[in-house]
N, C-alpha and C. Protein backbone atom coordinates (compact mmCIF):
# COMPACT_ATOMS: atom_id res chain seq x y z
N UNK A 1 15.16 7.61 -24.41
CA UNK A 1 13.90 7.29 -23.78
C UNK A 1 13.43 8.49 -22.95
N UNK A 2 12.02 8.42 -23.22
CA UNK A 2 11.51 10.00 -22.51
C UNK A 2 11.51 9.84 -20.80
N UNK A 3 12.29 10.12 -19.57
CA UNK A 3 12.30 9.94 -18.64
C UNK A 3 11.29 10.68 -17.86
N UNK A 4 9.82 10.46 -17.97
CA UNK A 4 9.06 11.30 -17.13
C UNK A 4 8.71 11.10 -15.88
N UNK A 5 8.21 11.57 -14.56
CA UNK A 5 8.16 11.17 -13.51
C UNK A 5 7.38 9.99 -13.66
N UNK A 6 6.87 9.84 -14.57
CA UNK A 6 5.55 8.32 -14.97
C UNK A 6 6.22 7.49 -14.64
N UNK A 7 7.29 7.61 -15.67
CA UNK A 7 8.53 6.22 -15.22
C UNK A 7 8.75 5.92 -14.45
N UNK A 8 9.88 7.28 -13.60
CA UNK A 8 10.76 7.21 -12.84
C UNK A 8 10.17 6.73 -11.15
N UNK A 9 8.54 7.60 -11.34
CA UNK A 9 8.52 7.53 -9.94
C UNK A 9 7.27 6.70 -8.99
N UNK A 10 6.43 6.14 -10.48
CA UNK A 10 5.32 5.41 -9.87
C UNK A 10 5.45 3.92 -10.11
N UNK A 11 4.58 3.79 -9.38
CA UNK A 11 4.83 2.08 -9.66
C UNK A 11 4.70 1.47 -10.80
N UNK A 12 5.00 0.50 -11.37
CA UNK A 12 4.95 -0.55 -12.51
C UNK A 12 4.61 -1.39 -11.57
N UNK A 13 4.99 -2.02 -11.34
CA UNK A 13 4.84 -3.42 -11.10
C UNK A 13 5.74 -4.03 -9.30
N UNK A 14 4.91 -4.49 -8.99
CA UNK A 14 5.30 -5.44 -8.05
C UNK A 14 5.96 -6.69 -8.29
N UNK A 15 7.81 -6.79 -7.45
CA UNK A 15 7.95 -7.59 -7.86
C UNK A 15 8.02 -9.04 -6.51
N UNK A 16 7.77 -10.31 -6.56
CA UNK A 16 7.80 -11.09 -5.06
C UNK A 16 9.14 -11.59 -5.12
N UNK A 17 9.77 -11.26 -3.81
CA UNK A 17 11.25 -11.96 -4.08
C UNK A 17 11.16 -13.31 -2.85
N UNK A 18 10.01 -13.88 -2.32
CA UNK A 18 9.99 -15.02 -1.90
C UNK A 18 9.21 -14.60 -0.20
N UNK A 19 8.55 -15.68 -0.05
CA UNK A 19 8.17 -15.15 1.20
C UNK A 19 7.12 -14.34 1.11
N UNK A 20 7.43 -13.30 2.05
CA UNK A 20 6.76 -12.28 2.17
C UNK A 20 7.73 -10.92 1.93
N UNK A 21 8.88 -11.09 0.75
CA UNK A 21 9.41 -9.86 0.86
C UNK A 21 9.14 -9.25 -0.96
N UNK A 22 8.97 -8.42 -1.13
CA UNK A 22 8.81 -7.41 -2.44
C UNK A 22 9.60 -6.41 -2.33
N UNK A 23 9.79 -5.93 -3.59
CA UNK A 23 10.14 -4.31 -4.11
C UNK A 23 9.04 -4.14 -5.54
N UNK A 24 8.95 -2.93 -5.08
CA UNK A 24 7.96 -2.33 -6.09
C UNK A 24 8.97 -1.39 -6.73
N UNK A 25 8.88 -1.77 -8.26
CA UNK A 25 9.65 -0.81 -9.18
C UNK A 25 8.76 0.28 -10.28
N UNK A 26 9.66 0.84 -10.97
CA UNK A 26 9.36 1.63 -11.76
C UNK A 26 9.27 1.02 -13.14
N UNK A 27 8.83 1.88 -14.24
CA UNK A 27 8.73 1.29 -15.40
C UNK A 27 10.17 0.97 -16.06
N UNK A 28 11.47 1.18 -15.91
CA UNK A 28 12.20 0.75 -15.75
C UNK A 28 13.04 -0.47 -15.08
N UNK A 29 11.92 -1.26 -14.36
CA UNK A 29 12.59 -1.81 -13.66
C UNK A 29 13.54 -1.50 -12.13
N UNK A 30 13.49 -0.57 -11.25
CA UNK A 30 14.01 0.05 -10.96
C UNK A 30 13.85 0.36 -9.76
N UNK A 31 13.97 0.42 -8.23
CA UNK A 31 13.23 0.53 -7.25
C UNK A 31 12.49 2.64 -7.59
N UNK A 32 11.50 2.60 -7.16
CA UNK A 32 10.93 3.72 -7.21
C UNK A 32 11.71 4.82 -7.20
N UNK A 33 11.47 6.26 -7.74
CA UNK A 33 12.25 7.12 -7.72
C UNK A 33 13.83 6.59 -8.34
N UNK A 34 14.40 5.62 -8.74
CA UNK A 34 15.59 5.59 -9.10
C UNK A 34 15.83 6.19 -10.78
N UNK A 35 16.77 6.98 -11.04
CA UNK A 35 16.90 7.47 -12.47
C UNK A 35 17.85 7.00 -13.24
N UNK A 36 18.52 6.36 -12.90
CA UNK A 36 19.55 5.89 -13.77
C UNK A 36 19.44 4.27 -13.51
N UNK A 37 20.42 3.82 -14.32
CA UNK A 37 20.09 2.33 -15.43
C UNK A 37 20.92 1.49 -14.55
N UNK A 38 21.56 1.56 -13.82
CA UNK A 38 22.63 0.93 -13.00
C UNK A 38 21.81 -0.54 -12.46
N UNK A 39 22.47 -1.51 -12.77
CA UNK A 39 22.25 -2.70 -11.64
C UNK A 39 22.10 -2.83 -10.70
N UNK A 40 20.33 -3.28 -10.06
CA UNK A 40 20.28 -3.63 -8.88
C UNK A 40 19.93 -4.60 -8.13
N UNK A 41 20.98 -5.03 -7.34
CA UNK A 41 20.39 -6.63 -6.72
C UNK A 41 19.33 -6.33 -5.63
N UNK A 42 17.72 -6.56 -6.38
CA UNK A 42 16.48 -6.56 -5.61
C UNK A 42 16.52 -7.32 -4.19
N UNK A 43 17.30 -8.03 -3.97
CA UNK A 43 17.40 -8.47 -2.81
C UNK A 43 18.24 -7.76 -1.41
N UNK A 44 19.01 -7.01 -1.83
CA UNK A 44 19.92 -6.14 -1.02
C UNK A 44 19.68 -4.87 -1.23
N UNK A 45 18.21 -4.40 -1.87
CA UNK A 45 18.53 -3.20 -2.06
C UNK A 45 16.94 -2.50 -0.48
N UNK A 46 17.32 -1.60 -0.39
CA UNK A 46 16.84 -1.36 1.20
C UNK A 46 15.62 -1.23 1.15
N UNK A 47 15.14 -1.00 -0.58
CA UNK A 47 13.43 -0.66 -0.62
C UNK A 47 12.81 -1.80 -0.48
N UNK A 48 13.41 -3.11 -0.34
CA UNK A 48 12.67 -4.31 -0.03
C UNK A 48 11.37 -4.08 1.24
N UNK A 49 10.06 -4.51 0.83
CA UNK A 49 9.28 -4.40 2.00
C UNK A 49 8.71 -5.90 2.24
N UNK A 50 8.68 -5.91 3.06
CA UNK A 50 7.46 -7.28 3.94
C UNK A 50 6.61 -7.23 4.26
N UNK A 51 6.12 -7.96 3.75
CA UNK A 51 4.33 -7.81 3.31
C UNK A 51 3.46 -9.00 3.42
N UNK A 52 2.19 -8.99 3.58
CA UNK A 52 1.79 -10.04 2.51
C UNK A 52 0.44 -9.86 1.79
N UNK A 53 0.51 -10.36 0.92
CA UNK A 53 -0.57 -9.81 -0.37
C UNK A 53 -1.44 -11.13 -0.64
N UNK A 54 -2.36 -11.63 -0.27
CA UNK A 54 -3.20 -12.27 -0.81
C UNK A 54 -3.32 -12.89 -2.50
N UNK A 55 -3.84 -13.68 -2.13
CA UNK A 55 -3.89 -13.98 -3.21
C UNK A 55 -4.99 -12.92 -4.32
N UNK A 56 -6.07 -12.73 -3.58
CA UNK A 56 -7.16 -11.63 -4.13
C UNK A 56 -6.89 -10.39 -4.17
N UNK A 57 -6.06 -10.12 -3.36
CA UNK A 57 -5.24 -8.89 -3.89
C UNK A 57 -4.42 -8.49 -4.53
N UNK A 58 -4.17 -9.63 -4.91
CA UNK A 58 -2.79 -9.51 -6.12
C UNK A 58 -3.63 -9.51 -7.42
N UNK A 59 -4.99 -10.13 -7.50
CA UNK A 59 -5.70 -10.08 -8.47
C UNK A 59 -6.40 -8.69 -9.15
N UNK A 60 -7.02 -8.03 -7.43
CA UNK A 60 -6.73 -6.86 -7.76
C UNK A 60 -6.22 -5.45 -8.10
N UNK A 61 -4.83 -6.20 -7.79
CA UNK A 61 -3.42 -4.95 -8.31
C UNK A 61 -3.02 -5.07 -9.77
N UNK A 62 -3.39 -6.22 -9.65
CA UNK A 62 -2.90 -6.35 -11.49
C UNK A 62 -3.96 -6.29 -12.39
N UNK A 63 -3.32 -5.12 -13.40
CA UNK A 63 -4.37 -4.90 -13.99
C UNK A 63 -5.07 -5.99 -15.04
N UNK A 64 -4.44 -7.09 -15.44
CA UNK A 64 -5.29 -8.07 -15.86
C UNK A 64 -6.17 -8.98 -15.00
N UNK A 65 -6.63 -8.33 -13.98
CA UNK A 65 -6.88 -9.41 -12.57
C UNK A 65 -6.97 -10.48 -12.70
N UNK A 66 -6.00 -11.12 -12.81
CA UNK A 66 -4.94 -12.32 -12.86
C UNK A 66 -3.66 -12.02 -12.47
N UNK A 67 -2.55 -13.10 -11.75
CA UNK A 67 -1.23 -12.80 -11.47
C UNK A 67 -0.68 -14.29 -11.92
N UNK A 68 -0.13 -14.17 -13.33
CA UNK A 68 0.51 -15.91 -13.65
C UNK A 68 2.19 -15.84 -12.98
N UNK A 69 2.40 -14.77 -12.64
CA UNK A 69 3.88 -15.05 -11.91
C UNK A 69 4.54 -14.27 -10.90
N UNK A 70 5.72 -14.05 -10.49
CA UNK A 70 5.69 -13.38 -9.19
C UNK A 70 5.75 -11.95 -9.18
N UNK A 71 5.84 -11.83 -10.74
CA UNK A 71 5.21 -10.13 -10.71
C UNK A 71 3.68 -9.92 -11.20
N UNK A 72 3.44 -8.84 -9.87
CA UNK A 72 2.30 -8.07 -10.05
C UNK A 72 1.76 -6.49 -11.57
N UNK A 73 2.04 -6.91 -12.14
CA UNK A 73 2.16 -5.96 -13.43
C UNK A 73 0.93 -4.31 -12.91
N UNK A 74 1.19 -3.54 -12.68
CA UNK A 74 -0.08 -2.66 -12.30
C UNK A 74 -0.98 -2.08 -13.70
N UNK A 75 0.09 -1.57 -14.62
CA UNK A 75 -0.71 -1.45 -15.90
C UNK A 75 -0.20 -1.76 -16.87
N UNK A 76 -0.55 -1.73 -18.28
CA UNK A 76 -0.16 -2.18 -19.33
C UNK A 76 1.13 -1.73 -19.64
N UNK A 77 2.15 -2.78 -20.44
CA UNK A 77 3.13 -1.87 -21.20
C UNK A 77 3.02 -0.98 -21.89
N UNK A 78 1.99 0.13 -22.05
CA UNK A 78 2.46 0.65 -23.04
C UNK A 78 2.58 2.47 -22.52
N UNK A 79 2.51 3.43 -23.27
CA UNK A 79 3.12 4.25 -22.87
C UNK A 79 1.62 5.50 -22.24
N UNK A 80 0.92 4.59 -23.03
CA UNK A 80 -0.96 5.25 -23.05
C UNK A 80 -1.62 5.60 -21.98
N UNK A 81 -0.99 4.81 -20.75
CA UNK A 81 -1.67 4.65 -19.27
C UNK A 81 -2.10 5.84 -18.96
N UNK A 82 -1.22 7.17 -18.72
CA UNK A 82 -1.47 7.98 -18.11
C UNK A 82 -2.07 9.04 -19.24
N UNK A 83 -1.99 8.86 -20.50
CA UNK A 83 -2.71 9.74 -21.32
C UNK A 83 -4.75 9.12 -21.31
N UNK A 84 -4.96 8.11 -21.14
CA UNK A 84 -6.00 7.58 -21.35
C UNK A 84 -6.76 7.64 -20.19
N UNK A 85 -7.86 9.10 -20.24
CA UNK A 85 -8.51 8.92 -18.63
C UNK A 85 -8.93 7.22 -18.40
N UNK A 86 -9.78 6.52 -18.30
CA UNK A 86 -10.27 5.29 -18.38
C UNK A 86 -9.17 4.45 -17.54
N UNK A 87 -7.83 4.01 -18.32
CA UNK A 87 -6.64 3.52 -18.07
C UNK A 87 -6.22 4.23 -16.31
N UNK A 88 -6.44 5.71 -16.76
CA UNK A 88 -5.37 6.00 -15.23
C UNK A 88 -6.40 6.13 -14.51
N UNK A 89 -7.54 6.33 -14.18
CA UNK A 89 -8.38 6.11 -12.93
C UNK A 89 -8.33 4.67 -12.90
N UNK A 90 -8.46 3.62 -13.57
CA UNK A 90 -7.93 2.26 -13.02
C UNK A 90 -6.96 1.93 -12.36
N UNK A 91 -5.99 2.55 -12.76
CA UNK A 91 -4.57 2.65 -12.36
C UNK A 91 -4.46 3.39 -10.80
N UNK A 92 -5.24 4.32 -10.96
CA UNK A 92 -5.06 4.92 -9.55
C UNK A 92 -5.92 3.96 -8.66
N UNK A 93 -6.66 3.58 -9.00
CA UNK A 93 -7.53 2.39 -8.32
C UNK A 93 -6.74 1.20 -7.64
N UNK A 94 -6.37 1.07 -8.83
CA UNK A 94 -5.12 -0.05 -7.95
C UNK A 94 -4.20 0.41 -7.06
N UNK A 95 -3.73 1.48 -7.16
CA UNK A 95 -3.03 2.34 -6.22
C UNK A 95 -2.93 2.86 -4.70
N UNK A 96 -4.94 2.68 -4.76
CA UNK A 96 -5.24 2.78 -3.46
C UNK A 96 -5.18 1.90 -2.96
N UNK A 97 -5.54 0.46 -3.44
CA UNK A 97 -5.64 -0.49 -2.88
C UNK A 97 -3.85 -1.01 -2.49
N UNK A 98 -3.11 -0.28 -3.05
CA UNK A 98 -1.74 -0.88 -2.66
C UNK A 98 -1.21 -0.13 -1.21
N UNK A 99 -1.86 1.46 -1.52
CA UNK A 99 -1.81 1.97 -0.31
C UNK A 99 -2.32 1.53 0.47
N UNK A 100 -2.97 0.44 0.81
CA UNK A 100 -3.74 0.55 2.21
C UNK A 100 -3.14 -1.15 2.66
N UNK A 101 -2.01 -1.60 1.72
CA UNK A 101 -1.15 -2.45 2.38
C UNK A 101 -0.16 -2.33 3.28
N UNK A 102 -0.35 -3.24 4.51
CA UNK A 102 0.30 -3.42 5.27
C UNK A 102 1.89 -3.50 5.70
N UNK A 103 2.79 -2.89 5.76
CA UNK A 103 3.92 -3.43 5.72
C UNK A 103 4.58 -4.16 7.07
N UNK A 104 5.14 -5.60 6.96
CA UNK A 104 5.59 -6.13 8.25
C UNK A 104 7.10 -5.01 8.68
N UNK A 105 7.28 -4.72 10.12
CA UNK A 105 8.43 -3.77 10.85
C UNK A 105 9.00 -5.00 11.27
């Protein structure tokens, strides 16, 4: 599998682990920046943040603006996102809007 920083280091997807706590992974599955395949329990792992995301904002992070479950999907599966201007200025779109979430200390 081609490991490009695409993968490794931007977001995929938001995942909700109850509450108000998330980790945002990679296209791997993976907390951000992680490169290797190793098992991780999303609940113990330190990139967990606390948050909270609206319901309308979850609509607009995901790129189907819709959210049917507790992951936030940011763009499509496929590998096109960042080759397809159209796709990645959406993508970065959503991006900002994730940046300008709140995290609970």
């Amino acid at each position: 599998m081609n490991q490009t920083l695409f993968y490794t280091h931007f977001p995929y997807c938001i995942q909700h682990l109850g509450g108000d706590r998330y980790i945002i992974l990679n296209r791997n599955y993976k907390p951000l920046g992680q490169t290797n395949f190793e098992y991780v329990d999303y609940n113990k792992d330190p990139s967990v943040v606390r948050m909270k995301i609206t319901t309308k904002q979850a609509e607009k992070l995901s790129y189907k603006g819709k959210v049917e479950s507790d992951t936030i999907w940011l763009y499509e599966n496929t590998y096109n996102t960042f080759r397809n201007p159209q796709e990645f200025n959406n993508y970065v779109t959503r991006l900002k809007l994730l940046a300008t979430l709140t995290p609970k200390i």
